[in-house]
Protein backbone atom coordinates (compact mmCIF):
# COMPACT_ATOMS: atom_id res chain seq x y z
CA UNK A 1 -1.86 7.73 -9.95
CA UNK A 2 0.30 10.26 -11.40
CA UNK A 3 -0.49 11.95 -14.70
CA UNK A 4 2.47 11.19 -17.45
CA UNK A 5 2.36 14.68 -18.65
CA UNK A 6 3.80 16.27 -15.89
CA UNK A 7 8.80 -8.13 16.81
CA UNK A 8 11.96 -8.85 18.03
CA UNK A 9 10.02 -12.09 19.73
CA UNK A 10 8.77 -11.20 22.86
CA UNK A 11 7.40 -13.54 25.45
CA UNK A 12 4.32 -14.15 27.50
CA UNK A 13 3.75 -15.31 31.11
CA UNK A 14 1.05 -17.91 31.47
CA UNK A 15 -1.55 -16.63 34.43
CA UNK A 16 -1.18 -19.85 36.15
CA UNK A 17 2.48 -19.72 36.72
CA UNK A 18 6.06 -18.28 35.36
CA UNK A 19 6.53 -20.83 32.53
CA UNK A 20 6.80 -19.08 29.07
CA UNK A 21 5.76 -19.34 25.68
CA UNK A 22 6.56 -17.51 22.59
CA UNK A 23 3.76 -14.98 21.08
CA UNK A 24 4.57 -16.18 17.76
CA UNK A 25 3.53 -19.57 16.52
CA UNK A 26 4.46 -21.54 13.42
CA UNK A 27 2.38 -19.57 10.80
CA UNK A 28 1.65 -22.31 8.52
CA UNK A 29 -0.69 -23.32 11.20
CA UNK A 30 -2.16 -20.00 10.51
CA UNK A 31 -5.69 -19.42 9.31
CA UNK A 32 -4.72 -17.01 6.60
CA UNK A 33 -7.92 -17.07 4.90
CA UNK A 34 -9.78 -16.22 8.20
CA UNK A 35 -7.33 -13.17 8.33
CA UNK A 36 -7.83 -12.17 4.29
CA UNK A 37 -11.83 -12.13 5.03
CA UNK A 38 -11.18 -9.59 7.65
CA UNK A 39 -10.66 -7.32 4.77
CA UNK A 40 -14.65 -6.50 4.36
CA UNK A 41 -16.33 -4.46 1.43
CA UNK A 42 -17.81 -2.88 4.26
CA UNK A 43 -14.87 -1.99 5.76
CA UNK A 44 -13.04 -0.56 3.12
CA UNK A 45 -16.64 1.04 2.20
CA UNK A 46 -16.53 2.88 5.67
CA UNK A 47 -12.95 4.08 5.09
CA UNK A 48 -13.24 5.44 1.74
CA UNK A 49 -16.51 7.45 2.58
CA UNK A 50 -14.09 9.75 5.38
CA UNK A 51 -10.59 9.46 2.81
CA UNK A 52 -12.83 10.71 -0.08
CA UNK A 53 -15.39 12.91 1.25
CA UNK A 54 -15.22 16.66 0.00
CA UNK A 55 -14.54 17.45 3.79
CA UNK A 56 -11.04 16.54 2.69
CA UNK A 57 -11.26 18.81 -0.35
CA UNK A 58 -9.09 16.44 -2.63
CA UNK A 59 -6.15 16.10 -0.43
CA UNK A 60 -3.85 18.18 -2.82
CA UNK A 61 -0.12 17.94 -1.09
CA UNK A 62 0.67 19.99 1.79
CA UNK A 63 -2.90 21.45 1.91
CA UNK A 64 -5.28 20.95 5.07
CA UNK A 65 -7.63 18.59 3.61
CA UNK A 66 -4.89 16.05 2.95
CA UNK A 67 -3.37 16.69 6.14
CA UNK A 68 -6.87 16.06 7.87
CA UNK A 69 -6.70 12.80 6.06
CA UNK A 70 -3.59 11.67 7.27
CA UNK A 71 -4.63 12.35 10.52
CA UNK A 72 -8.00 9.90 9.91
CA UNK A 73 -5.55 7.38 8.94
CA UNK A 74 -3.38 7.85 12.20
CA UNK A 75 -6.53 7.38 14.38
CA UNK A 76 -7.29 4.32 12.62
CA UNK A 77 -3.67 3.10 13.37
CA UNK A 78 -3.91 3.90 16.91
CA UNK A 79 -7.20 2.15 17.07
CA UNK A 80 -5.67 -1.41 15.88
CA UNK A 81 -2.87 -0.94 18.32
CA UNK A 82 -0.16 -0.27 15.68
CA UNK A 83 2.52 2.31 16.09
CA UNK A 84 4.88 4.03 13.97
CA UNK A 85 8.21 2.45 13.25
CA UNK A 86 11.52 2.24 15.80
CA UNK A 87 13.90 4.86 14.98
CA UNK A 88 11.26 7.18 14.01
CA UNK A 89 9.88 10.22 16.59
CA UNK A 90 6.21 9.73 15.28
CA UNK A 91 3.71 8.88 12.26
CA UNK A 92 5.42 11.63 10.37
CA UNK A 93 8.15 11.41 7.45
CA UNK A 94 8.19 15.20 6.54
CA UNK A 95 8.94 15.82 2.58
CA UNK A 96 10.22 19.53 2.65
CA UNK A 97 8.66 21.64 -0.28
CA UNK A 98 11.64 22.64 -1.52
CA UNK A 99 12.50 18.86 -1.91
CA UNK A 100 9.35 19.04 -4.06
CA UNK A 101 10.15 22.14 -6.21
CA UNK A 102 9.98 21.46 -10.25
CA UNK A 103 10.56 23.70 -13.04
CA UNK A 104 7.47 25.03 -14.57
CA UNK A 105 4.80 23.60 -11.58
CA UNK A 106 3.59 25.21 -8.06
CA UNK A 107 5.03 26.02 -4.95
CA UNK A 108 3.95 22.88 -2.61
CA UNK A 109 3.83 23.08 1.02
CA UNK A 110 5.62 21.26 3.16
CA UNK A 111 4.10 17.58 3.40
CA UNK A 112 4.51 14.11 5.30
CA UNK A 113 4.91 10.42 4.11
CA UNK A 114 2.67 8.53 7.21
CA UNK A 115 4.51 5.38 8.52
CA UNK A 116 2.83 2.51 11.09
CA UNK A 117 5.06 -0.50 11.70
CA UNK A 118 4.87 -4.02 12.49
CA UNK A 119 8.42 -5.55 13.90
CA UNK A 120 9.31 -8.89 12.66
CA UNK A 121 9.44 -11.96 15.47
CA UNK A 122 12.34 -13.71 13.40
CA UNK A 123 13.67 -11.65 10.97
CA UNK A 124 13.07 -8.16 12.25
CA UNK A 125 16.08 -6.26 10.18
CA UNK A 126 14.18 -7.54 6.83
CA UNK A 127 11.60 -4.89 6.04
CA UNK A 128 8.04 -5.38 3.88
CA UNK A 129 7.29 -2.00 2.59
CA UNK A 130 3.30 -1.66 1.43
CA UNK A 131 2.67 1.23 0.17
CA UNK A 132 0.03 3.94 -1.63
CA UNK A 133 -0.15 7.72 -2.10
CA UNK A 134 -3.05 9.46 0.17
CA UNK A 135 -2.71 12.61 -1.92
CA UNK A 136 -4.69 13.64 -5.23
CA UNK A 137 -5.24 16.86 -6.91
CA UNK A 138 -6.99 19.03 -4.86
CA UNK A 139 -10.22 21.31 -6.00
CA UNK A 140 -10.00 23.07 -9.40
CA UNK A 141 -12.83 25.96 -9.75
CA UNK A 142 -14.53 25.27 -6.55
CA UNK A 143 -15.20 21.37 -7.48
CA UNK A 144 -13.64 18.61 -5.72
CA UNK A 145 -11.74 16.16 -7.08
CA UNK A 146 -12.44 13.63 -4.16
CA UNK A 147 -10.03 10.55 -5.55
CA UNK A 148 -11.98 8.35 -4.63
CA UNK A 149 -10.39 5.32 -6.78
CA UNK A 150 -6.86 7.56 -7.49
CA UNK A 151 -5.67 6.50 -4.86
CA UNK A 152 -7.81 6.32 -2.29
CA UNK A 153 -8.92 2.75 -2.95
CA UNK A 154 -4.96 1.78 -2.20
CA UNK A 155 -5.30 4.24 0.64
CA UNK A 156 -8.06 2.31 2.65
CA UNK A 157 -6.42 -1.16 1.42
CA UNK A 158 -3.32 -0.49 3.57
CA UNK A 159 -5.07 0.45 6.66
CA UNK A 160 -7.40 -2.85 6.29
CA UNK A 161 -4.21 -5.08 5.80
CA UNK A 162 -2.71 -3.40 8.08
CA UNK A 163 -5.97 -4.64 10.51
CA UNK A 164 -5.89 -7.98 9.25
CA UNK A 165 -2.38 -8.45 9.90
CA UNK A 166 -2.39 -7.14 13.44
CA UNK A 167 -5.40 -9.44 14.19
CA UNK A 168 -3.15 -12.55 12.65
CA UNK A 169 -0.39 -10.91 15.50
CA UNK A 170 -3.26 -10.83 18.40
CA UNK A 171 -4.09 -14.26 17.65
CA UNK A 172 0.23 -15.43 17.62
CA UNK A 173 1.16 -15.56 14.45
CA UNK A 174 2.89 -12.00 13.87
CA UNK A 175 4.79 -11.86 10.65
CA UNK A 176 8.42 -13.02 10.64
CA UNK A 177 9.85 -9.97 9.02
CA UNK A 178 8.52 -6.48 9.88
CA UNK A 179 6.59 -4.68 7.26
CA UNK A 180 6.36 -0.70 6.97
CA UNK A 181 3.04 0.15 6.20
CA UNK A 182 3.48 3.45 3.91
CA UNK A 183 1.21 6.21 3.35
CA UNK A 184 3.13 8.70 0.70
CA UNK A 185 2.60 12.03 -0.50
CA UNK A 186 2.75 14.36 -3.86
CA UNK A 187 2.65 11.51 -5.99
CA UNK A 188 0.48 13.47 -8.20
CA UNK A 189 2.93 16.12 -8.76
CA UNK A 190 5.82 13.70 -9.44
CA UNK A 191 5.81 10.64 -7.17
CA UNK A 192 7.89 13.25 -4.49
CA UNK A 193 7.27 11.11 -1.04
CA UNK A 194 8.24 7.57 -2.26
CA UNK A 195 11.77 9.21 -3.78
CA UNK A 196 11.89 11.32 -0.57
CA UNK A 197 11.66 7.70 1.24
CA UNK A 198 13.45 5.99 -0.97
CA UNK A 199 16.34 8.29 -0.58
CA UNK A 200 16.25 8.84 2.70
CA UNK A 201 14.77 5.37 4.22
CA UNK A 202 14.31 4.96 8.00
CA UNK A 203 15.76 1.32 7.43
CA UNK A 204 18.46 0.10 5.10
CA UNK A 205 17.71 0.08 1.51
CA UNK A 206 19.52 -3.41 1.10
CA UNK A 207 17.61 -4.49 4.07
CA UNK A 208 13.71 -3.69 2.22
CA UNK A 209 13.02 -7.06 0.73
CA UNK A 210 10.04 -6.07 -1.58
CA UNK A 211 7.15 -3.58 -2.22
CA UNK A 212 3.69 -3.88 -2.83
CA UNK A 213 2.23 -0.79 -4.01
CA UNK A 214 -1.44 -0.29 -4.47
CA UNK A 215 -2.58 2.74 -6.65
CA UNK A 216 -6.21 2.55 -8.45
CA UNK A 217 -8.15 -0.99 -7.33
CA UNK A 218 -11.61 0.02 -6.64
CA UNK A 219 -13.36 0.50 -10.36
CA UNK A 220 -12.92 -1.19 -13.75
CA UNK A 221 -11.82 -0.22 -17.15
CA UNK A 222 -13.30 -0.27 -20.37
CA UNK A 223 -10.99 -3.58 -21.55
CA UNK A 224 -13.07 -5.59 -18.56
CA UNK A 225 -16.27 -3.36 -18.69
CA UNK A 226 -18.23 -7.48 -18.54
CA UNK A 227 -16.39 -9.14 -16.30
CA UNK A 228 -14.24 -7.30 -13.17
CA UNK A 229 -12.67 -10.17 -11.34
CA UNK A 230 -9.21 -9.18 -12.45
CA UNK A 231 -6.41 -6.57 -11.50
CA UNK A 232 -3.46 -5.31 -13.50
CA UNK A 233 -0.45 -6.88 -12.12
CA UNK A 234 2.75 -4.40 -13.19
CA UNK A 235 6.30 -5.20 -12.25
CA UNK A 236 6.15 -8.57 -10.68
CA UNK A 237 8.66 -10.27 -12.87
CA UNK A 238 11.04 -6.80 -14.03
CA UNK A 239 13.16 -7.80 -11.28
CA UNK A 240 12.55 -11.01 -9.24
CA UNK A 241 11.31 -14.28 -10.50
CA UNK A 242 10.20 -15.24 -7.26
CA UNK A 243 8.43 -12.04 -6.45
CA UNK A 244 6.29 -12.73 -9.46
CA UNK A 245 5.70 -16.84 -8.68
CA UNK A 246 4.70 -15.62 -5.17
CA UNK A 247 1.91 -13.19 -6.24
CA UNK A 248 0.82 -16.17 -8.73
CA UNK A 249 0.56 -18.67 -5.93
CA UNK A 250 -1.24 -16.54 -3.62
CA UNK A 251 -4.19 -15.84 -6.38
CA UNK A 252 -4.11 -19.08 -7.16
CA UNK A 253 -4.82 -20.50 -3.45
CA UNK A 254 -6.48 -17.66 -2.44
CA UNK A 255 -8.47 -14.90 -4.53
CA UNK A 256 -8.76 -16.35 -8.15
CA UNK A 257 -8.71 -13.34 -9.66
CA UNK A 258 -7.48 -12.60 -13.73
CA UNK A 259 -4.18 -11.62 -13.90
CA UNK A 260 -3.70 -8.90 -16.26
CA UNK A 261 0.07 -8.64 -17.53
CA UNK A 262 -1.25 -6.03 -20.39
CA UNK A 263 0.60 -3.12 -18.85
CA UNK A 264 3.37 -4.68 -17.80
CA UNK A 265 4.94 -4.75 -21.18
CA UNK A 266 7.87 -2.81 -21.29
CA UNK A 267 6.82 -1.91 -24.94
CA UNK A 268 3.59 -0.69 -23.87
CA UNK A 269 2.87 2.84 -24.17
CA UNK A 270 1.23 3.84 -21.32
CA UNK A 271 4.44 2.88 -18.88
CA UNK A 272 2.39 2.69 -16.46
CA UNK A 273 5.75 0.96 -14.62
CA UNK A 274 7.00 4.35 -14.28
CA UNK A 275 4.32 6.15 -13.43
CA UNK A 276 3.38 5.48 -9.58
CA UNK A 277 5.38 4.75 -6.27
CA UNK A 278 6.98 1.78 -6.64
CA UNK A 279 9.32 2.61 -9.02
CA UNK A 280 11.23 5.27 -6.71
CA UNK A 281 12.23 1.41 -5.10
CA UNK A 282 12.53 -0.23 -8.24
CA UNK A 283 15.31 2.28 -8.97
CA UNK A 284 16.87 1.18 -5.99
CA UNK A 285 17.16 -2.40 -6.97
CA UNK A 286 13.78 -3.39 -5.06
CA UNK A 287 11.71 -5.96 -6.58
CA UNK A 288 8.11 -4.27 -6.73
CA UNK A 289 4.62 -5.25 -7.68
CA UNK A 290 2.12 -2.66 -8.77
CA UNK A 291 -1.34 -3.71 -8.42
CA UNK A 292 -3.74 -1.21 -10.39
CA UNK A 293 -7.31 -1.53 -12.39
CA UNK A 294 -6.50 0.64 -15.26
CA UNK A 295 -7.90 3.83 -16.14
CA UNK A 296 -11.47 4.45 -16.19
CA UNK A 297 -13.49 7.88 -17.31
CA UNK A 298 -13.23 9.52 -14.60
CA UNK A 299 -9.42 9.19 -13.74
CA UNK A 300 -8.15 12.72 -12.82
CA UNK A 301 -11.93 14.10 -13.11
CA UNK A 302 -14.23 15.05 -10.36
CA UNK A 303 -16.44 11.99 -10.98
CA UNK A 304 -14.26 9.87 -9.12
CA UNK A 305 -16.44 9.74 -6.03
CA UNK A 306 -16.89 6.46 -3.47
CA UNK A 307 -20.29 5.98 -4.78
CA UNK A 308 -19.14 4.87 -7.39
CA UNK A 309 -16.45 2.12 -6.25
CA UNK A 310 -16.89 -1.47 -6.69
CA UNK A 311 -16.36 -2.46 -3.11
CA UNK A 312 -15.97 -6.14 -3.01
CA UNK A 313 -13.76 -5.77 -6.45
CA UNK A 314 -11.59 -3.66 -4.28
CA UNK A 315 -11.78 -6.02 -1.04
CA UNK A 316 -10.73 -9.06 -3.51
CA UNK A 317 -7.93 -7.28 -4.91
CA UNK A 318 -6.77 -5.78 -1.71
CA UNK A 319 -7.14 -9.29 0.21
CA UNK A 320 -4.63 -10.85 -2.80
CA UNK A 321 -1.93 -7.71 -1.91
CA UNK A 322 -2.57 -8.92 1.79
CA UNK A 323 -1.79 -12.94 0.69
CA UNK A 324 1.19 -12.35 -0.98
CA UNK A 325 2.59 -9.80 1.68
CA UNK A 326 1.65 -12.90 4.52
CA UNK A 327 4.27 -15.06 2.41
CA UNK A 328 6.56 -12.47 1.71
CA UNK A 329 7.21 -11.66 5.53
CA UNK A 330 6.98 -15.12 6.35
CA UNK A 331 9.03 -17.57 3.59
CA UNK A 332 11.85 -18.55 4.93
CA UNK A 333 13.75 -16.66 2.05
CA UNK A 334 13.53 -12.90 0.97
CA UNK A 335 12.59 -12.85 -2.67
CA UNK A 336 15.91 -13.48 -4.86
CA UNK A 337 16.66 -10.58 -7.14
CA UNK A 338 17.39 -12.32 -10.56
CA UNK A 339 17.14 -9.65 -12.85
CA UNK A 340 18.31 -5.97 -13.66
């Protein structure tokens, strides 16, 4: 997290003759709990140990440990069959440096947002953006500052939705609307890829129904140092009523967890609302949730190694983005912007 000071539907032929059937079946039939347990402490465990090992050297933006990262995340893509989205040439959304260039900070390289795709059976124009930043600060005196938690705990949560989505597709039941999963860069240095994205989208603003963005879910904070079944929920209700009755549903049915509303105060002083992704689509009009487990000692230190993440707190928290992104892309209705 950023510091403040700075399918169309397509068809199968059954091997026993030329009759038809549709690939995607009515998904309340669908087991979505079978699909949210796909999303394994193990898993995410795996992940984080390659996102967040010094190998990458902090994945500062535009620097070859963060592009050797993205590249880990492309493989996995490619390994659960997904591709990037139509009307793109490839995985990569470049964010020019000069795009990047503040006042008073350094020169970043060039960088890329990373994109994989899902297309919609029903309602394929209507897009699901899920997003978290894959960058962090770099190394600072020789030391990595691996990120493990900031942010890549939202990192490895996309690409294990992402999985547990495409196995709920394999299985029929591929989600109604398509849903961009999205990987963005220099967030540290001033949330630069989502406002590159947001202002230059591969699909229609008016056309991206909601996102979920995932920045910090894989530790605790000193307010629930006892007790770490909860996540910060930021955002839900700034701009849609149903976005925020949707996310309450899903933990309700599914994950149980405590929903903190602390932070999302719009007196509070951290404004935390302003300070990661989703607000570049906020801005826009975009009703947004930002799930996020508050700041712990080590935020922005070098301590913040995947030793010491709590991996089935982050597998619960990342399986409740995963619920309420199942009914988002398949309600019969987009989430109604009510607010401004």
């Amino acid at each position: 997290m950023r510091n403040i000071v700075l399918l169309a539907t397509s068809c199968l032929f059954l091997a026993c003759g030329s009759s038809q059937v549709s690939e995607h079946k009515d998904y309340v039939k669908a087991d979505v709990a079978k699909y949210m347990k796909s999303i394994t402490p193990a898993d995410l465990k795996k992940h984080l140990y390659i996102v967040a090992s010094d190998e990458m050297q902090g994945r500062n933006t535009g620097e070859e440990g963060q592009k050797k990262a993205g590249r880990y995340l492309i493989e996995q893509y490619k390994d659960n069959g997904m591709s990037y989205p139509k009307g793109a040439d490839g995985f990569y959304q470049t964010v020019p440096s000069e795009f990047m260039t503040r006042p008073f900070s350094p020169k970043l390289n060039d960088s890329e947002n990373i994109w994989a795709y899902i297309e919609g059976t029903e309602k394929p124009d209507e897009v699901l953006v899920i997003s978290a930043h894959y960058d962090h600060v770099g190394m600072k005196n020789g030391e990595v500052y691996n990120g493990a938690d900031d942010d890549g705990s939202g990192t490895v949560a996309l690409l294990e939705i992402a999985q547990a989505f495409m196995q709920a597709k394999k299985d029929g039941y591929g989600p109604k609307r398509s849903i961009l999963f999205l990987h963005v860069t220099g967030e540290e240095h001033g949330l630069h890829g989502s406002r590159y994205y947001s202002d230059n989208p591969l699909f229609p603003i008016k056309n991206t129904i909601a996102d979920l963005n995932i920045d910090m879910i894989g530790r605790r904070d000193e307010a629930h140092k006892d007790n770490g079944n909860y996540v910060y929920v930021i955002g839900s209700d700034r701009l849609s009523t149903d976005l925020h009755n949707i996310n309450e549903d899903a933990n309700k049915k599914y994950t149980k967890l405590t929903l903190d509303y602390t932070f999302n105060d719009k007196n509070d002083p951290n404004h935390f609302y302003e300070r990661s992704d989703h607000y570049n689509f906020a801005k826009k009009g975009i009703p947004i949730i930002f799930y996020f487990n508050g700041v712990h000692e080590d935020y922005h230190q070098p301590g913040d190694k995947p030793e010491k993440i709590e991996y089935d707190l982050l597998a619960k928290r990342a399986q409740l983005a995963f619920v309420t992104a199942w009914e988002l892309a398949n309600r019969e209705n987009r989430p109604v912007v009510d607010k401004k």
